[in-house]
C-alpha atoms as a PDB file:
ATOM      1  CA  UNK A   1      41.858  33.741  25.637  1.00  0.00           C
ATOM      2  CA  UNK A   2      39.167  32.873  28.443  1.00  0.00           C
ATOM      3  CA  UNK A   3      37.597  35.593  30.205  1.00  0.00           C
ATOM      4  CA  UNK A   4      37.267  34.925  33.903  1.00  0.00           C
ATOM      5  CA  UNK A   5      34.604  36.545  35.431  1.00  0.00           C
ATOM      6  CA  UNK A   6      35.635  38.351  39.438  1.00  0.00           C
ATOM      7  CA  UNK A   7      32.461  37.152  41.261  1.00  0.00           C
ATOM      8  CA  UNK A   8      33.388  40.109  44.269  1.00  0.00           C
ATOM      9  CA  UNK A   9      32.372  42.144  41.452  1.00  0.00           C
ATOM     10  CA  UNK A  10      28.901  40.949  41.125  1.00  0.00           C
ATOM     11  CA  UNK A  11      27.862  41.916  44.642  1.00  0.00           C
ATOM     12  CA  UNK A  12      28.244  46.204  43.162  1.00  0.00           C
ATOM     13  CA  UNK A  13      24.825  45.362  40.946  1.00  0.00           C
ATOM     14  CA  UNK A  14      22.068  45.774  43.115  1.00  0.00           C
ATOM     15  CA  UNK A  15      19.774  43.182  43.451  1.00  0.00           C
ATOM     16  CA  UNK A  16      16.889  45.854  42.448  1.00  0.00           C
ATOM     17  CA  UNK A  17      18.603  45.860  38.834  1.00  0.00           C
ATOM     18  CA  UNK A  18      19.264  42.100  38.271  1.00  0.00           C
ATOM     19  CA  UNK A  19      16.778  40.397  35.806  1.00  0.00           C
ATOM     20  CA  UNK A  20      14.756  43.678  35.530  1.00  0.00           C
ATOM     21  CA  UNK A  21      14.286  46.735  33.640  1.00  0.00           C
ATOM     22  CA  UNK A  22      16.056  49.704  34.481  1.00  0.00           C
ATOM     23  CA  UNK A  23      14.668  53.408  35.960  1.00  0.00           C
ATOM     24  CA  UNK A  24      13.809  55.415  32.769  1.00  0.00           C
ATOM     25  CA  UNK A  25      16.763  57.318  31.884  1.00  0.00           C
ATOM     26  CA  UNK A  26      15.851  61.159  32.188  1.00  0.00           C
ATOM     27  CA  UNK A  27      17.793  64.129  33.549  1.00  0.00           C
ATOM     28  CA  UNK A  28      16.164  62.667  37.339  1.00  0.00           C
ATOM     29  CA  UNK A  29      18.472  59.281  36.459  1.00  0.00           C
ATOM     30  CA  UNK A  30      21.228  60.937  34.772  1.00  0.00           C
ATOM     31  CA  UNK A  31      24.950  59.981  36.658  1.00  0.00           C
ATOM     32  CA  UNK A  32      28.085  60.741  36.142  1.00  0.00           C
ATOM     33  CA  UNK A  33      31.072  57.853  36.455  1.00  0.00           C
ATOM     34  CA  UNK A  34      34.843  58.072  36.554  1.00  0.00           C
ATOM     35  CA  UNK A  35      36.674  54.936  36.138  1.00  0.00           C
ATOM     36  CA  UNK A  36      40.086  55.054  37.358  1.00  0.00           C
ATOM     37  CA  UNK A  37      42.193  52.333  36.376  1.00  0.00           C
ATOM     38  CA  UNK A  38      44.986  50.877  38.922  1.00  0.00           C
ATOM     39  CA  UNK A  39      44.768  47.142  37.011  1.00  0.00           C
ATOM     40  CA  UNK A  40      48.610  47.135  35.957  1.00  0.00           C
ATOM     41  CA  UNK A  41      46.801  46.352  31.937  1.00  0.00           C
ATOM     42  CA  UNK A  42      44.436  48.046  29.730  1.00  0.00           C
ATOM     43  CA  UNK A  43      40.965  47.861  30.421  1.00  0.00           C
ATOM     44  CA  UNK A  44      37.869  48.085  28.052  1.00  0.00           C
ATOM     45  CA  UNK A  45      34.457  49.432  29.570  1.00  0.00           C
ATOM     46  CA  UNK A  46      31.650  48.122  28.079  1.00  0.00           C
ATOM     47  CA  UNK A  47      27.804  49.237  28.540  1.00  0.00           C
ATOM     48  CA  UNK A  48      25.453  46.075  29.248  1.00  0.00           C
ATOM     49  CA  UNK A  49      22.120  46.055  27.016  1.00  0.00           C
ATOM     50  CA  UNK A  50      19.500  45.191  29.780  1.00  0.00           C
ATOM     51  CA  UNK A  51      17.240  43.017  27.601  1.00  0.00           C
ATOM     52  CA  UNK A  52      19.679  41.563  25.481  1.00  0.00           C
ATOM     53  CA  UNK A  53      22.420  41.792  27.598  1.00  0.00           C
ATOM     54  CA  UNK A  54      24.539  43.125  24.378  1.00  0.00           C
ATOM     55  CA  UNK A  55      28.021  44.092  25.431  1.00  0.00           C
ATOM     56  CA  UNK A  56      28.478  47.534  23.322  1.00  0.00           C
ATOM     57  CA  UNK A  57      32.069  49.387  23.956  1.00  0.00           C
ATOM     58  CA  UNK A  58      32.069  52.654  25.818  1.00  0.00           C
ATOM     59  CA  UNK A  59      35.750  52.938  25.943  1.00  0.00           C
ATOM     60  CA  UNK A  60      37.434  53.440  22.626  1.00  0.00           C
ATOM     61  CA  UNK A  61      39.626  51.860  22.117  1.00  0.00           C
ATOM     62  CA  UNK A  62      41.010  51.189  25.803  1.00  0.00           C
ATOM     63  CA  UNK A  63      41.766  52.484  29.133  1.00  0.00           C
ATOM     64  CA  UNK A  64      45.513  52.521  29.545  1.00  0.00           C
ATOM     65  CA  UNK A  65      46.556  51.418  33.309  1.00  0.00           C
ATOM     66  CA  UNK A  66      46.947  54.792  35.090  1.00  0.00           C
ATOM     67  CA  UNK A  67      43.979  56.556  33.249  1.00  0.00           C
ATOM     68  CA  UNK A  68      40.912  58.005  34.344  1.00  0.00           C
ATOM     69  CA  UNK A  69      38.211  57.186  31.689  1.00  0.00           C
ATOM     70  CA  UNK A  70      34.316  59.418  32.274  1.00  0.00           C
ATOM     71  CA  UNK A  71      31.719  58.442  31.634  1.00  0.00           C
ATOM     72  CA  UNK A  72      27.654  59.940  31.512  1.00  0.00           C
ATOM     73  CA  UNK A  73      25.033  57.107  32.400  1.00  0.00           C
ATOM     74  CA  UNK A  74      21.890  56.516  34.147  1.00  0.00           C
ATOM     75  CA  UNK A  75      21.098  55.091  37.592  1.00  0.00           C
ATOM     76  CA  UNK A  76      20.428  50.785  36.634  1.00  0.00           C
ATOM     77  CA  UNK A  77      22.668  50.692  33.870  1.00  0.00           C
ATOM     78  CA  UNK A  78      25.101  48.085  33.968  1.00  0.00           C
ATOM     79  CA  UNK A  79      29.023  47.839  32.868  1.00  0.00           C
ATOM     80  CA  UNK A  80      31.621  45.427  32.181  1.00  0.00           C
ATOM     81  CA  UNK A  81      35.580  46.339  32.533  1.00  0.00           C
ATOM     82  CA  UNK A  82      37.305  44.122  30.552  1.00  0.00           C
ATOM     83  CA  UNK A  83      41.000  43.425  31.052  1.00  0.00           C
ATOM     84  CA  UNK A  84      43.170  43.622  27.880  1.00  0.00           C
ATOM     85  CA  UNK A  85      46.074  41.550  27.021  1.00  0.00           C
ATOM     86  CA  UNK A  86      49.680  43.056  26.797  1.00  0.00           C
ATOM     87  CA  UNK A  87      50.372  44.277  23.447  1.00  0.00           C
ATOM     88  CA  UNK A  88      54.067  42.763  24.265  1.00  0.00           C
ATOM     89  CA  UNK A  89      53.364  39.465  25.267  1.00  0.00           C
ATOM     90  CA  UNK A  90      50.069  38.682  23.959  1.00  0.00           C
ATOM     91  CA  UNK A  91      48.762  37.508  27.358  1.00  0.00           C
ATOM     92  CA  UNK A  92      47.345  39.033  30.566  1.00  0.00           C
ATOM     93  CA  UNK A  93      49.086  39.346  33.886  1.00  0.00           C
ATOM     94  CA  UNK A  94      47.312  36.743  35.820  1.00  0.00           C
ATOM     95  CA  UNK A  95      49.278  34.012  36.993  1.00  0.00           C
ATOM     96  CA  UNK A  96      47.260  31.393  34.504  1.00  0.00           C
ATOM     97  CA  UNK A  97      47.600  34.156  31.989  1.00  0.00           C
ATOM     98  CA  UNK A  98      43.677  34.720  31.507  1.00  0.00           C
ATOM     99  CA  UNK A  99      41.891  38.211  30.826  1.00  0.00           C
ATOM    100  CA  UNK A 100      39.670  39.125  33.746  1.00  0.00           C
ATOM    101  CA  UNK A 101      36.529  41.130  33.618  1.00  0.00           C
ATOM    102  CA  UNK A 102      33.972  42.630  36.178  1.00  0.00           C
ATOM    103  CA  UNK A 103      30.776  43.597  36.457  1.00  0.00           C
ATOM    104  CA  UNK A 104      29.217  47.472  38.112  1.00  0.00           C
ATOM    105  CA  UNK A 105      25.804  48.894  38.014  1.00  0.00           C
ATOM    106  CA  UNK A 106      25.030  52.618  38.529  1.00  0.00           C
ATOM    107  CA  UNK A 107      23.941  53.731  41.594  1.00  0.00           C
ATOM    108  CA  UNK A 108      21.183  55.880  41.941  1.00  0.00           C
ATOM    109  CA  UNK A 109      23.579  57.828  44.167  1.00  0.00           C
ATOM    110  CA  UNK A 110      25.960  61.050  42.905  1.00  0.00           C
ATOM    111  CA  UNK A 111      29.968  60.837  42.456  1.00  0.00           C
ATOM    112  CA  UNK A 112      30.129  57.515  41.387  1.00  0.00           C
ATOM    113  CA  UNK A 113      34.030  56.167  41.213  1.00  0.00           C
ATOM    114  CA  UNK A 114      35.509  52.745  40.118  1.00  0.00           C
ATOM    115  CA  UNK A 115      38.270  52.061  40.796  1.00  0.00           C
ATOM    116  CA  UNK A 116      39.985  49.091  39.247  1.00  0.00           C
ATOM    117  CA  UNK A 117      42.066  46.606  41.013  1.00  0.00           C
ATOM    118  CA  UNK A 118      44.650  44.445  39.766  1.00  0.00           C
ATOM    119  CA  UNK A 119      43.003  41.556  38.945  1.00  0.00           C
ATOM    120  CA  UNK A 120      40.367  43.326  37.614  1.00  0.00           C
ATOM    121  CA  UNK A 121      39.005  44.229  41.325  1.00  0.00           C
ATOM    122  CA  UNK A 122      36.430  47.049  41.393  1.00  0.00           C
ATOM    123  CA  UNK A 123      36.102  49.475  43.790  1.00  0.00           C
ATOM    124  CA  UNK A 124      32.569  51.261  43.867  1.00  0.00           C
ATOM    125  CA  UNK A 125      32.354  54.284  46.063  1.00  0.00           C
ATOM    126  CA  UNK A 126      29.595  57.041  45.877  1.00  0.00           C
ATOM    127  CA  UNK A 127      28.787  60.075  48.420  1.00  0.00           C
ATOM    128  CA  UNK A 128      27.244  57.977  50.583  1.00  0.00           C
ATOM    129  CA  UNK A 129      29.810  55.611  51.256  1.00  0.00           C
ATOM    130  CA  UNK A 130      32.192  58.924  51.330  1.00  0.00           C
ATOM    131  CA  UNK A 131      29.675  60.304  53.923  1.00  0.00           C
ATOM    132  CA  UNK A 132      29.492  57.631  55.451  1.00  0.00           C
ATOM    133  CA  UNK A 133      33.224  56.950  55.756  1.00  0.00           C
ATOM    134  CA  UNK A 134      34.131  60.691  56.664  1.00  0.00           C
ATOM    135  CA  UNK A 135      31.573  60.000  59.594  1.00  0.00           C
ATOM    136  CA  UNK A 136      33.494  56.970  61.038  1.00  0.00           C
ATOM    137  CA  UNK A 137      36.718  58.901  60.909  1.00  0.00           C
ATOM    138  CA  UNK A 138      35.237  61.561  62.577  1.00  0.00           C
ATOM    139  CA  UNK A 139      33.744  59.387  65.443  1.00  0.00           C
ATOM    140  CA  UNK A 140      37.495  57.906  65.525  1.00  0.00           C
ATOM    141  CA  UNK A 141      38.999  61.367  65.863  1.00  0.00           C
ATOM    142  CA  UNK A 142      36.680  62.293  68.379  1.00  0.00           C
ATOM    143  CA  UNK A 143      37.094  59.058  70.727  1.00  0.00           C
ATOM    144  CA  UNK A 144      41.032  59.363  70.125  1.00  0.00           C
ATOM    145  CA  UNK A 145      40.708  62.734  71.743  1.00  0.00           C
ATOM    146  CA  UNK A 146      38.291  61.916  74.379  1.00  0.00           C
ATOM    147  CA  UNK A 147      40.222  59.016  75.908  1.00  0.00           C
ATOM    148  CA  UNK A 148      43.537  61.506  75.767  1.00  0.00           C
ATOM    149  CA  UNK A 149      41.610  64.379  77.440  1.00  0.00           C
ATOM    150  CA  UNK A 150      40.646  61.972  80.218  1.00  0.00           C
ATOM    151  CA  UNK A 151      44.060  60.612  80.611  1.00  0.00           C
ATOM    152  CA  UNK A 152      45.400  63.904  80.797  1.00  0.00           C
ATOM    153  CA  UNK A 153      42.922  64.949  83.808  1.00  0.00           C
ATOM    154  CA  UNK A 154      44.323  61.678  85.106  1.00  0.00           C
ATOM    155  CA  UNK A 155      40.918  59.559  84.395  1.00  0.00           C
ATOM    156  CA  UNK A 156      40.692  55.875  82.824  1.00  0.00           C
ATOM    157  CA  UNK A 157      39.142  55.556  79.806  1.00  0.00           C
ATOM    158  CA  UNK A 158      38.427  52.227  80.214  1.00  0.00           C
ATOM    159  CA  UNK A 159      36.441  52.725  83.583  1.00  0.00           C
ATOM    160  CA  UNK A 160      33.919  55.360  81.797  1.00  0.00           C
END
């Protein structure tokens, strides 16, 4: 079966990483990962050799849809999640029946989740982009109240 690679996927490895060598990996780089896999199919993660760009399995043997798979890097490395074909049909659940993969790097942020899409979609989110979405919720929550305060004391929102 052809692998089909999700392009989207591409834009989670930092241009900083591509085509270079990665941060040494000491206890200053060290990560941890959780993969959590919403694909609908197994999934394989697989750790990318930078020089040689090896593909050497992290996952063994799979990722069953549903699962949460951990996993200890460093900030630069680079992964693969490879989508599995049924053990039923032989195939994968695209509509032209092809195994997807994707590609993530390792942030040098903490609380690194993946979450993976059907169609082999990743999802990268770290503390920042938490942070930074808890912060945009919280502006939200605060305008929402604002504008009902001033319509309460009988003032347009709109006008201020």
């Amino acid at each position: 079966l052809s692998v089909v690679m999700t392009l989207l996927a591409l834009a989670f490895i930092p241009k900083s990483v591509v085509g270079k060598r990665p941060p040494p990996t000491n206890k200053s780089t060290s990560r941890s990962i959780t993969i959590i896999n919403e694909s609908g199919s197994r999934v394989e993660v697989y750790w990318i050799h930078p020089q040689t760009r090896e593909a050497s399995l992290m996952s063994s043997p799979n990722v069953m849809n549903g699962a949460t798979f951990n996993l200890n890097s460093f900030a630069g490395h680079e992964f693969e999640v490879r989508e599995l074909p049924s053990v039923a049909t032989g195939v994968c659940k695209s509509e032209d029946q092809t195994c997807h993969s994707a590609f993530f790097a390792v942030s040098e942020n903490d609380d690194q989740t993946i979450t993976v899409h059907k169609g082999i979609e990743l999802e990268f989110v770290d503390d920042q982009i938490k942070a930074q979405r808890e912060a945009g919720e919280l502006v939200k929550e605060c305008q929402t109240k604002a504008k009902e305060r001033l319509a309460a004391a009988g003032t347009d929102a709109a006008e201020i």
